[in-house]
Protein backbone atom coordinates (compact mmCIF):
# COMPACT_ATOMS: atom_id res chain seq x y z
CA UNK A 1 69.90 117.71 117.20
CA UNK A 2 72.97 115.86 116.13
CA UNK A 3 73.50 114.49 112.55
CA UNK A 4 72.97 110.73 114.03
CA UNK A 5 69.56 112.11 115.47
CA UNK A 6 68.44 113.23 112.27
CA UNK A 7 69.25 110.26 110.33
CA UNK A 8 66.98 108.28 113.55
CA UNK A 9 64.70 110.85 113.36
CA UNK A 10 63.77 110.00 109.42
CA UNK A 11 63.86 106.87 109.59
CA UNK A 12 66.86 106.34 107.11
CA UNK A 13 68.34 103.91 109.66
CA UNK A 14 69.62 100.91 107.29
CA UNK A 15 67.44 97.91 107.81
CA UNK A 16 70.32 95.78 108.94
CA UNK A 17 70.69 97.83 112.47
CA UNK A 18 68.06 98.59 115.07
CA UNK A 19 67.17 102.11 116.15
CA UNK A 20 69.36 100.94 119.10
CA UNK A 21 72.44 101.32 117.76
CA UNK A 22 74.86 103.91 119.85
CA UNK A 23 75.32 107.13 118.70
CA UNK A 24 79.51 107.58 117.56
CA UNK A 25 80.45 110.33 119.55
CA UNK A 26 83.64 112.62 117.96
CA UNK A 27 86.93 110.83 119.31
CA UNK A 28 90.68 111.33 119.51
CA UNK A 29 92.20 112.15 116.00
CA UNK A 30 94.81 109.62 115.87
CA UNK A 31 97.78 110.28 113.50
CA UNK A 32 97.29 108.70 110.23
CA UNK A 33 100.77 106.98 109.37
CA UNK A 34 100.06 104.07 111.65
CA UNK A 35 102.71 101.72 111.37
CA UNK A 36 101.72 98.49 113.12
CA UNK A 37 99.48 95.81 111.81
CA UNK A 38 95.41 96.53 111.28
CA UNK A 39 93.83 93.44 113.19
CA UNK A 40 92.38 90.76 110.89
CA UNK A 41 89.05 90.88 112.79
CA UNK A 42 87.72 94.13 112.76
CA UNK A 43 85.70 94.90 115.92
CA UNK A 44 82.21 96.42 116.19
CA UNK A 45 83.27 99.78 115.84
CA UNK A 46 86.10 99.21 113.53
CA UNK A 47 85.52 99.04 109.47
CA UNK A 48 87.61 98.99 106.50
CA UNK A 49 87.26 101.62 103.84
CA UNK A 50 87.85 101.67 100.17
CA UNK A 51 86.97 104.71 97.98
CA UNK A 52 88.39 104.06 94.42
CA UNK A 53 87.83 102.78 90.85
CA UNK A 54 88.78 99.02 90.61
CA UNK A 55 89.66 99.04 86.91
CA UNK A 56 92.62 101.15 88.37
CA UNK A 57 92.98 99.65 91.86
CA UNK A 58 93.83 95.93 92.62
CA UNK A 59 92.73 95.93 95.90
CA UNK A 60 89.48 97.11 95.50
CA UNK A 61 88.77 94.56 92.65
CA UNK A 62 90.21 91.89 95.00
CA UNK A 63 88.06 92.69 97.33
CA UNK A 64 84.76 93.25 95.09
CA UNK A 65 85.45 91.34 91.61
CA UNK A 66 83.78 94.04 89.79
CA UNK A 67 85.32 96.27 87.21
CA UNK A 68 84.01 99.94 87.53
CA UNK A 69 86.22 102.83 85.70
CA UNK A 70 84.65 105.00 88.41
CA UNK A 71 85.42 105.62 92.24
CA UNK A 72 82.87 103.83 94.37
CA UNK A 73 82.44 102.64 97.84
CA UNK A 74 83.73 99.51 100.05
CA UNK A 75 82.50 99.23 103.38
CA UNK A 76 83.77 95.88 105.18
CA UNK A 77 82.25 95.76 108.73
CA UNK A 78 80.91 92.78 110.93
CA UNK A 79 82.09 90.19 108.45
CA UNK A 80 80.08 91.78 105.81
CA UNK A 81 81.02 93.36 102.51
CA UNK A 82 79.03 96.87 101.09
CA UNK A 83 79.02 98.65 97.97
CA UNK A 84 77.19 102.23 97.45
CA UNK A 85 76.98 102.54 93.73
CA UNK A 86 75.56 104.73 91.23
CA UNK A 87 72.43 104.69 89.15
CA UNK A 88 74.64 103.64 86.60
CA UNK A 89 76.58 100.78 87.80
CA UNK A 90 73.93 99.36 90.86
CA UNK A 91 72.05 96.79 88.40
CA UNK A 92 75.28 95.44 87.28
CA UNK A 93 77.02 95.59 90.56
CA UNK A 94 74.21 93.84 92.42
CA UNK A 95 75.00 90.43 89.53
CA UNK A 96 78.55 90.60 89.57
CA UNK A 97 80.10 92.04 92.57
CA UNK A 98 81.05 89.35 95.40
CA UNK A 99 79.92 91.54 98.23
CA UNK A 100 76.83 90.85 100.57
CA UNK A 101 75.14 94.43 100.36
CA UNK A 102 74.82 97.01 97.34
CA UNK A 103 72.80 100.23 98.04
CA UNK A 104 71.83 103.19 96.15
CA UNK A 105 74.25 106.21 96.07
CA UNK A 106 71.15 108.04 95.10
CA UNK A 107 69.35 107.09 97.64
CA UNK A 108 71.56 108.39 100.08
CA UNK A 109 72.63 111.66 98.70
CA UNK A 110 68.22 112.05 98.85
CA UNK A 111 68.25 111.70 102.12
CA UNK A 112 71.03 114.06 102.82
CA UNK A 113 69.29 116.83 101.40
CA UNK A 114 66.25 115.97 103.27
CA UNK A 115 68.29 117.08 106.55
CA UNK A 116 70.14 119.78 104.84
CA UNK A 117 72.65 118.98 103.20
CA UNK A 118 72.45 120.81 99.46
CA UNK A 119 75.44 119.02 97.70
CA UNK A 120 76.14 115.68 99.39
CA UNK A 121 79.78 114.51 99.10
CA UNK A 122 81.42 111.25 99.61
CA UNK A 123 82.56 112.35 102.79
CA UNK A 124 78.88 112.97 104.03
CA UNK A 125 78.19 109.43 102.40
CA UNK A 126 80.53 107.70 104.15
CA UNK A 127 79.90 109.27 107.33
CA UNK A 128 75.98 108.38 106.98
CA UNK A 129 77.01 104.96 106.61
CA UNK A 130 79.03 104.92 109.01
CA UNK A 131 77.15 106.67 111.87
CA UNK A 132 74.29 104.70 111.10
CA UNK A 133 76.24 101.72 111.63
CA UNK A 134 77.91 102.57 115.01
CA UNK A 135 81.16 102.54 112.88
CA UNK A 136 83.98 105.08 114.40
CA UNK A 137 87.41 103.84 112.99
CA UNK A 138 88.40 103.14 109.83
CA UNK A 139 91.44 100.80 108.34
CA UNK A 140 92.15 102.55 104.71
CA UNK A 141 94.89 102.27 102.28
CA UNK A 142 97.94 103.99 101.78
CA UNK A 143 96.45 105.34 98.70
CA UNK A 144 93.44 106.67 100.05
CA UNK A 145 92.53 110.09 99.09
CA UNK A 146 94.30 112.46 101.14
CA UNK A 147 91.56 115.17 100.60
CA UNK A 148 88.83 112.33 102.03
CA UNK A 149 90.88 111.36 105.05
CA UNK A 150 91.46 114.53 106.37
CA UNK A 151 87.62 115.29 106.06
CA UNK A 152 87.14 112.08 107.46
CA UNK A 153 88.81 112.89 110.39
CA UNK A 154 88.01 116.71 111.11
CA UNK A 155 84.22 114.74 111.85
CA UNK A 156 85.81 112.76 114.67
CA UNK A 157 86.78 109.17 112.52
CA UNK A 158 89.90 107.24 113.57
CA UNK A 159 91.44 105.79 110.50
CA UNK A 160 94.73 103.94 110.49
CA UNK A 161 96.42 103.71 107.40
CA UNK A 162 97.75 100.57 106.74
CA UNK A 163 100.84 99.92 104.68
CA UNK A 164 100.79 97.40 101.75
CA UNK A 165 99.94 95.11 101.20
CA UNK A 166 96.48 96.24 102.42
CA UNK A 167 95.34 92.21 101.87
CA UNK A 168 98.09 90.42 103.11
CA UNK A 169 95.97 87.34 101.32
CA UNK A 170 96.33 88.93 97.91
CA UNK A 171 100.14 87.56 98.00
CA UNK A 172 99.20 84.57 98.33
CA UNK A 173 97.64 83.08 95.54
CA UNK A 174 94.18 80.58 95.62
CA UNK A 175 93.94 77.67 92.80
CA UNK A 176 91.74 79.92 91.03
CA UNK A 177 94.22 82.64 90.83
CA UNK A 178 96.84 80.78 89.61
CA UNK A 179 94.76 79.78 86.50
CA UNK A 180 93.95 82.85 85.97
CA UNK A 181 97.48 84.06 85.75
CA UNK A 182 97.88 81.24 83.77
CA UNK A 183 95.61 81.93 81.59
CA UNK A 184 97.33 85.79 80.65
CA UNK A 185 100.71 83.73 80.56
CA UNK A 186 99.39 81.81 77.48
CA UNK A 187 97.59 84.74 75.57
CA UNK A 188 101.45 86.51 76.14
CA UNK A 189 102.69 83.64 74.74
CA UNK A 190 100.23 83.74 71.27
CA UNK A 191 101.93 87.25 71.13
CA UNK A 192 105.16 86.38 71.29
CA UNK A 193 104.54 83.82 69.05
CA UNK A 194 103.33 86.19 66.50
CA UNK A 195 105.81 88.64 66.68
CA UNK A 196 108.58 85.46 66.70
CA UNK A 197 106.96 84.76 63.39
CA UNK A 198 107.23 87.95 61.82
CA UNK A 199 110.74 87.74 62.29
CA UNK A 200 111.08 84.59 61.30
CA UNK A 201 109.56 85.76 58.15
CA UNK A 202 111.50 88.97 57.44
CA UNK A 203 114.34 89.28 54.87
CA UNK A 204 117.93 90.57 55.98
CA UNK A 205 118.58 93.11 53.82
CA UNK A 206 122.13 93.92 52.28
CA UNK A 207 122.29 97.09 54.80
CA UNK A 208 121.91 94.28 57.70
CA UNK A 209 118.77 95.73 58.24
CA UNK A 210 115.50 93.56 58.10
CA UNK A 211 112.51 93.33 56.05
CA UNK A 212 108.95 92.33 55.67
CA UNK A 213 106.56 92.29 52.98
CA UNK A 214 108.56 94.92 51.19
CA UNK A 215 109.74 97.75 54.05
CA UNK A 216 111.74 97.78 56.86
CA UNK A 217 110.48 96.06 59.90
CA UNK A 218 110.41 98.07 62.91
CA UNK A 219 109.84 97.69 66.57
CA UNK A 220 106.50 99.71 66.29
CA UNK A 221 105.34 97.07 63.82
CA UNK A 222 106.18 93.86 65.38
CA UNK A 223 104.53 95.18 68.81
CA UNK A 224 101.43 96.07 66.50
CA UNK A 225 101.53 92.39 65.48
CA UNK A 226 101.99 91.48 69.31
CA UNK A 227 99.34 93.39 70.47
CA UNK A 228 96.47 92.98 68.03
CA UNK A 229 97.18 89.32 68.82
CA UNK A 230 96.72 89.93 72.48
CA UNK A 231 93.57 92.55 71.84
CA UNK A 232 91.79 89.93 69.63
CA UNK A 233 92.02 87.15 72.67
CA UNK A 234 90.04 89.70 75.11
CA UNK A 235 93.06 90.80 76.89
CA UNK A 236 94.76 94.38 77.03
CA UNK A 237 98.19 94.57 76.15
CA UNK A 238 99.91 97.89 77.88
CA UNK A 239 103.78 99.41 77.00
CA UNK A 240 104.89 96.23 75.19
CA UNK A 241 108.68 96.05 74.54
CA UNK A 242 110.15 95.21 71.98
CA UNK A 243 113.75 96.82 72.14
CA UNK A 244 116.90 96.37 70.02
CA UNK A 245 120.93 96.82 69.89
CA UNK A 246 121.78 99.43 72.71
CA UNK A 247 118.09 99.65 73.19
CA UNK A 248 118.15 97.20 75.23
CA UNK A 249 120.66 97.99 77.58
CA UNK A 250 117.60 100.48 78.97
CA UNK A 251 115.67 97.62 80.44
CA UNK A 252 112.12 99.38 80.49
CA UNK A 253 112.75 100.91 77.10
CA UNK A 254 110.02 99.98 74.80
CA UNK A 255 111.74 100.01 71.46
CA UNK A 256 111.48 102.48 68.50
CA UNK A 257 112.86 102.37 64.98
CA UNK A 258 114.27 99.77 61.87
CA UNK A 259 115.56 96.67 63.41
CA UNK A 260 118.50 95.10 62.51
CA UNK A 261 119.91 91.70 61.97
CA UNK A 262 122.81 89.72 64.07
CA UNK A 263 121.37 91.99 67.36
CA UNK A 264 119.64 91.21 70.40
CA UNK A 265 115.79 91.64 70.44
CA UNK A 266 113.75 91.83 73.74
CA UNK A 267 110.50 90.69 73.97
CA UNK A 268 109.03 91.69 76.97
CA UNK A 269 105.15 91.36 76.94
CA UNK A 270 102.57 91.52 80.09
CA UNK A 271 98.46 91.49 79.65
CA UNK A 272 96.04 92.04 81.85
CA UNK A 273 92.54 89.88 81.11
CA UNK A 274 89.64 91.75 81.01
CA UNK A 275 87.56 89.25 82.44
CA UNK A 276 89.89 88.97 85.14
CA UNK A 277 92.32 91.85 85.90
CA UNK A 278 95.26 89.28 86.08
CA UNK A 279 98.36 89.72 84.65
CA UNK A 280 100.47 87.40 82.81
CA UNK A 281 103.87 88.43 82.06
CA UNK A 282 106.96 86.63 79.87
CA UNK A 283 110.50 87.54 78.26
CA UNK A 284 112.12 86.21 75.78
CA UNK A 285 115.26 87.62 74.07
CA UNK A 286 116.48 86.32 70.11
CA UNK A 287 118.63 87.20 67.28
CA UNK A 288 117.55 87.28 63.79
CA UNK A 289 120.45 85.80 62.04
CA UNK A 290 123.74 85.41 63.70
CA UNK A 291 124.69 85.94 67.85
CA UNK A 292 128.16 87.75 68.47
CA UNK A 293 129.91 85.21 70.59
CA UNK A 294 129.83 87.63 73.75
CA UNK A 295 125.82 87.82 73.51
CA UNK A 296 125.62 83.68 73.05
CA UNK A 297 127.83 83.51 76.32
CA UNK A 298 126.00 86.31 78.12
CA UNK A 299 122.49 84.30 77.04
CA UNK A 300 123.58 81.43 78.55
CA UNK A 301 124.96 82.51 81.60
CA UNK A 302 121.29 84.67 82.18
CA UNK A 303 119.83 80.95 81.35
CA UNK A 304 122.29 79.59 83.85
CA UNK A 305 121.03 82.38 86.61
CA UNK A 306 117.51 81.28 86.09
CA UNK A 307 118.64 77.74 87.35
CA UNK A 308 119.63 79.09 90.03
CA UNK A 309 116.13 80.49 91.01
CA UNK A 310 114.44 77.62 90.07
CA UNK A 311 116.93 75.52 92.67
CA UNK A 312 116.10 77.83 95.38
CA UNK A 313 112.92 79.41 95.04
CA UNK A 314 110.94 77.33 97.68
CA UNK A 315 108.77 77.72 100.79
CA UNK A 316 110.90 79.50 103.63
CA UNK A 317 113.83 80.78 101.04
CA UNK A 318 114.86 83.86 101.11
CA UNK A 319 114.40 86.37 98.10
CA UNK A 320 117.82 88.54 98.82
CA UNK A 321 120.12 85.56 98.79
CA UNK A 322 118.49 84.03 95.92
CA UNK A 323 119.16 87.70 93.69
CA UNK A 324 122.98 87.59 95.80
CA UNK A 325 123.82 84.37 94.50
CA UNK A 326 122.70 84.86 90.77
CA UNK A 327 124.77 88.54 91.30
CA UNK A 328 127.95 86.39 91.74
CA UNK A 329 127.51 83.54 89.55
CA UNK A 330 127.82 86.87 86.89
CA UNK A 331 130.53 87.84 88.34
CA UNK A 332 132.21 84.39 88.30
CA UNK A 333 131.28 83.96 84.68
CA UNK A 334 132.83 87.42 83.39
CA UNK A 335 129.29 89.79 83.54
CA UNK A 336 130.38 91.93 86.55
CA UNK A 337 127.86 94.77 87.76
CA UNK A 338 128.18 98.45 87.87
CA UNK A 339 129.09 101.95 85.90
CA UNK A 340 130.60 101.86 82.61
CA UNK A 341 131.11 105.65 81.39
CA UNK A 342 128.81 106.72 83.86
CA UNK A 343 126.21 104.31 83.34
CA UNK A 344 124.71 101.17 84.84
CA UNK A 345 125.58 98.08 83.08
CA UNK A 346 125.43 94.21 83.72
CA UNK A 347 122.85 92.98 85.75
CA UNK A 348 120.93 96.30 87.80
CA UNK A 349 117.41 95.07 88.87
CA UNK A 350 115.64 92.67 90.78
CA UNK A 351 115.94 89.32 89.92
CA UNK A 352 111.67 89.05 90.17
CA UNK A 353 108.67 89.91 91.66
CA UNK A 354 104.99 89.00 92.80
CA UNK A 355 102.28 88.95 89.97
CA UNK A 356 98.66 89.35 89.99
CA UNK A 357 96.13 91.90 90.09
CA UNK A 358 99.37 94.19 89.43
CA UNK A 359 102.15 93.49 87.45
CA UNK A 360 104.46 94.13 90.14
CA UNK A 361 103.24 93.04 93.66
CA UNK A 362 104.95 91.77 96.74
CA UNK A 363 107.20 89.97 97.10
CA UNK A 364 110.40 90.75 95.77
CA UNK A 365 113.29 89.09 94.92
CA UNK A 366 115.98 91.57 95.04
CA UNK A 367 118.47 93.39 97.38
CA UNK A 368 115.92 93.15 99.70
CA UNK A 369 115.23 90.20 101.66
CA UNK A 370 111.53 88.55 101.22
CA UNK A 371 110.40 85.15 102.66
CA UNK A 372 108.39 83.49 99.88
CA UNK A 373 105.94 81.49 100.55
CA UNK A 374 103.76 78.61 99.17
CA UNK A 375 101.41 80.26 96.68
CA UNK A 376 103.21 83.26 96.08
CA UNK A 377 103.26 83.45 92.47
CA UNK A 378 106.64 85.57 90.99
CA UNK A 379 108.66 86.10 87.50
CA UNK A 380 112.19 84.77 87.60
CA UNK A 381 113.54 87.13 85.03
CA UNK A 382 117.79 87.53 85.26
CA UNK A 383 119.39 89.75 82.20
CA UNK A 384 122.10 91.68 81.18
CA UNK A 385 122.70 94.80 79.50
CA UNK A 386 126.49 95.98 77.86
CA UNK A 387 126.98 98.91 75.40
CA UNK A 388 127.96 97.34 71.98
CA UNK A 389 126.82 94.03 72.79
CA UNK A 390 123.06 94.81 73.32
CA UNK A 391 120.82 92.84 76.15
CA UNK A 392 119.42 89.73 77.20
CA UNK A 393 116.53 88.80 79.33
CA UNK A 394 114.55 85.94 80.21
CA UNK A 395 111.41 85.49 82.45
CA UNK A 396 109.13 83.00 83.51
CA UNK A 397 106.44 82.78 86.28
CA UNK A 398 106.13 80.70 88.78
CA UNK A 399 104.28 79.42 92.04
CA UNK A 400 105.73 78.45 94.93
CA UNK A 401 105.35 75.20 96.57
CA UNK A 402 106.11 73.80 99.47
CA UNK A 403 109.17 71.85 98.35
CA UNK A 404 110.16 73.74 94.90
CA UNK A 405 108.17 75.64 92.48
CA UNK A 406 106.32 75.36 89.44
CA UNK A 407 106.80 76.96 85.99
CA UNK A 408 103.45 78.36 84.47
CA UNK A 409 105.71 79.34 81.62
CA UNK A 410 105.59 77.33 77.98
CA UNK A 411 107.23 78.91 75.64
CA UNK A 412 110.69 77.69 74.69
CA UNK A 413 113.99 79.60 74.80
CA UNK A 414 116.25 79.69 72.08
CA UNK A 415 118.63 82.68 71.31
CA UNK A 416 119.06 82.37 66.97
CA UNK A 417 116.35 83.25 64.18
């Protein structure tokens, strides 16, 4: 008797299938780096598969809007969305999760053991499911679990692997979604704001370095100031930078030690709601005190590179020529690109990219070309970086329209403290 027959045999045939349903015989192992596209209508035999914890992966909370720190189950077959959760999580999955189906991990791994099985896994889960639902290939991520696909497939399951992005509607962005980034932009801009403030409020000590309420301010204690700011609006601030001097010049550092006047300071501050799992994200770069006339000119010309974007970034335009042209107005304006005593300055990364559910998400606008499209929502965030003179950077978001683009972005630019 075949594992099919014994699930028939007990009766643990889900209600939503008649004991008619076709027993999925093994088939051909297909190899699992399939390249071309997954169809958007998945056929009767056909299913897409998520195993993961959506507090960690974006497309499982697109697809679910439910927060879980814990791996769990997506089935998507038929037009139909199903969850197999936990004791733990089922009462609060079956309010909140946008799915048509939750059922009982439990439940199954009870009626495993009744036809033998002593430890159940998630493989023998998912292949329960599945054989009960005539279900014999599988669309899955590129992130899947290795370990799961290749058990997945030694019990006769197709599964294509589809490369990202594994929704191509997640690049896209609804009404709703655009608030919702909104919404993070504004609680990164209450952080900014607070850590603006602070320096506003510091002292410039006769060692040019500065001072509040009595020591020296640091980069550790402004982005304490940021973050608790962010924290106490329900959002989760993550590797906030707040750089300084040559600091900057190391575009991901996140800044460590005194601060000092008459030198650039990088803001660069990106929280994901709770609520929500959206990101906002926003740049700002300032002086407290006086600019060096090479860092004025380089903050205008990044200023001047953001026009650019904003001219160009449009239904239909292209991401790579958009990043080539801001590459040479730098170029034109004095800021060339490229190793300096071994290392990378001027302007070295993309010029933006998609925001979301992750911070960075297709598309890009970089050396790569990318069609944007109405809805995408991306940063627009130009800088450069020079030994001796320090950095500058400056991002907004925005979404893309038809005929131009919008900036979700508020909060001013100005360069001097």
């Amino acid at each position: 008797m075949n594992f099919y027959s014994k699930i028939a045999r007990l009766g643990f045939l889900d209600e939503d299938f008649s004991a008619k349903t076709p027993n999925v015989a093994p088939v051909n192992i297909k190899a699992s780096d399939q390249s071309g596209p997954f169809r958007a209508s998945l056929k009767g035999r056909e299913a897409l598969l998520i195993v993961s914890a959506s507090e960690t992966d974006a497309n499982m909370l697109y697809a679910t809007s439910f927060f879980a720190p814990d791996p769990f189950i997506l089935l998507q077959y038929r037009g139909r969305k199903c969850l197999v959760m936990s004791d733990l999580e089922i009462d609060r999955a079956r309010k909140q999760a946008e799915v048509d189906r939750v059922l009982s991990l439990s439940l199954y791994q009870a009626r495993l053991r009744k036809i033998g099985t002593a430890n159940p896994t998630t493989t023998d889960i998912v292949e329960m499911i599945c054989r009960e639902k005539g279900i014999g290939s599988l669309a899955v991520p590129a992130n899947f679990p290795a370990l799961l696909a290749d058990e997945l497939r030694s019990k006769g399951f197709v599964l294509q692997v589809r490369k990202d992005p594994f929704f191509a509607a997640r690049e896209r962005k609804k009404a709703e979604e655009v608030k919702k980034i909104r919404d993070s932009l504004r609680v990164a801009e209450l952080g900014l704001d607070a850590g603006i403030q602070a320096l506003k409020k510091a002292k410039i000590g006769r060692n040019r370095y500065l001072y509040l309420d009595g020591s020296r301010l640091t980069s550790e204690k402004i982005k304490t100031i940021v973050n608790t700011t962010i924290m106490a609006q329900g959002w989760v601030p993550s590797h906030t930078i707040v750089s300084s001097g040559d600091q900057c010049c190391d575009p991901h550092h996140e800044g460590s030690g005194p601060i000092k006047s008459n030198t650039s300071i990088i803001f660069d501050i990106f929280p994901r709601s709770q609520k929500t799992g959206y990101f906002g994200d926003l740049s700002r770069t300032v002086v407290r005190g006086q600019a060096s006339e090479q860092l004025k000119k380089a903050y205008v010309t990044v200023q001047a590179g953001q026009e650019v974007a904003f001219r160009m970034i449009r239904d239909g335009a292209d991401g790579k020529e958009i990043h080539q042209k801001i590459l040479a107005l730098f170029e034109q304006r004095g800021f060339p690109t490229g190793k300096t005593n071994g290392r990378m300055q001027g302007f070295f990364h993309g010029t933006g990219h998609g925001l979301g559910l992750d911070i960075h998400e297709p598309p890009r606008i970089a050396a790569s070309p990318a069609t944007l499209r109405t809805g995408h929502v991306v940063t627009v965030e130009p800088g450069l970086y020079y030994l001796g003179m320090g950095g500058v950077r400056l991002e907004d978001v925005v979404v893309v329209t038809p005929t131009g683009n919008r900036n979700l972005t508020r909060y001013p630019q100005f360069l001097e403290i």
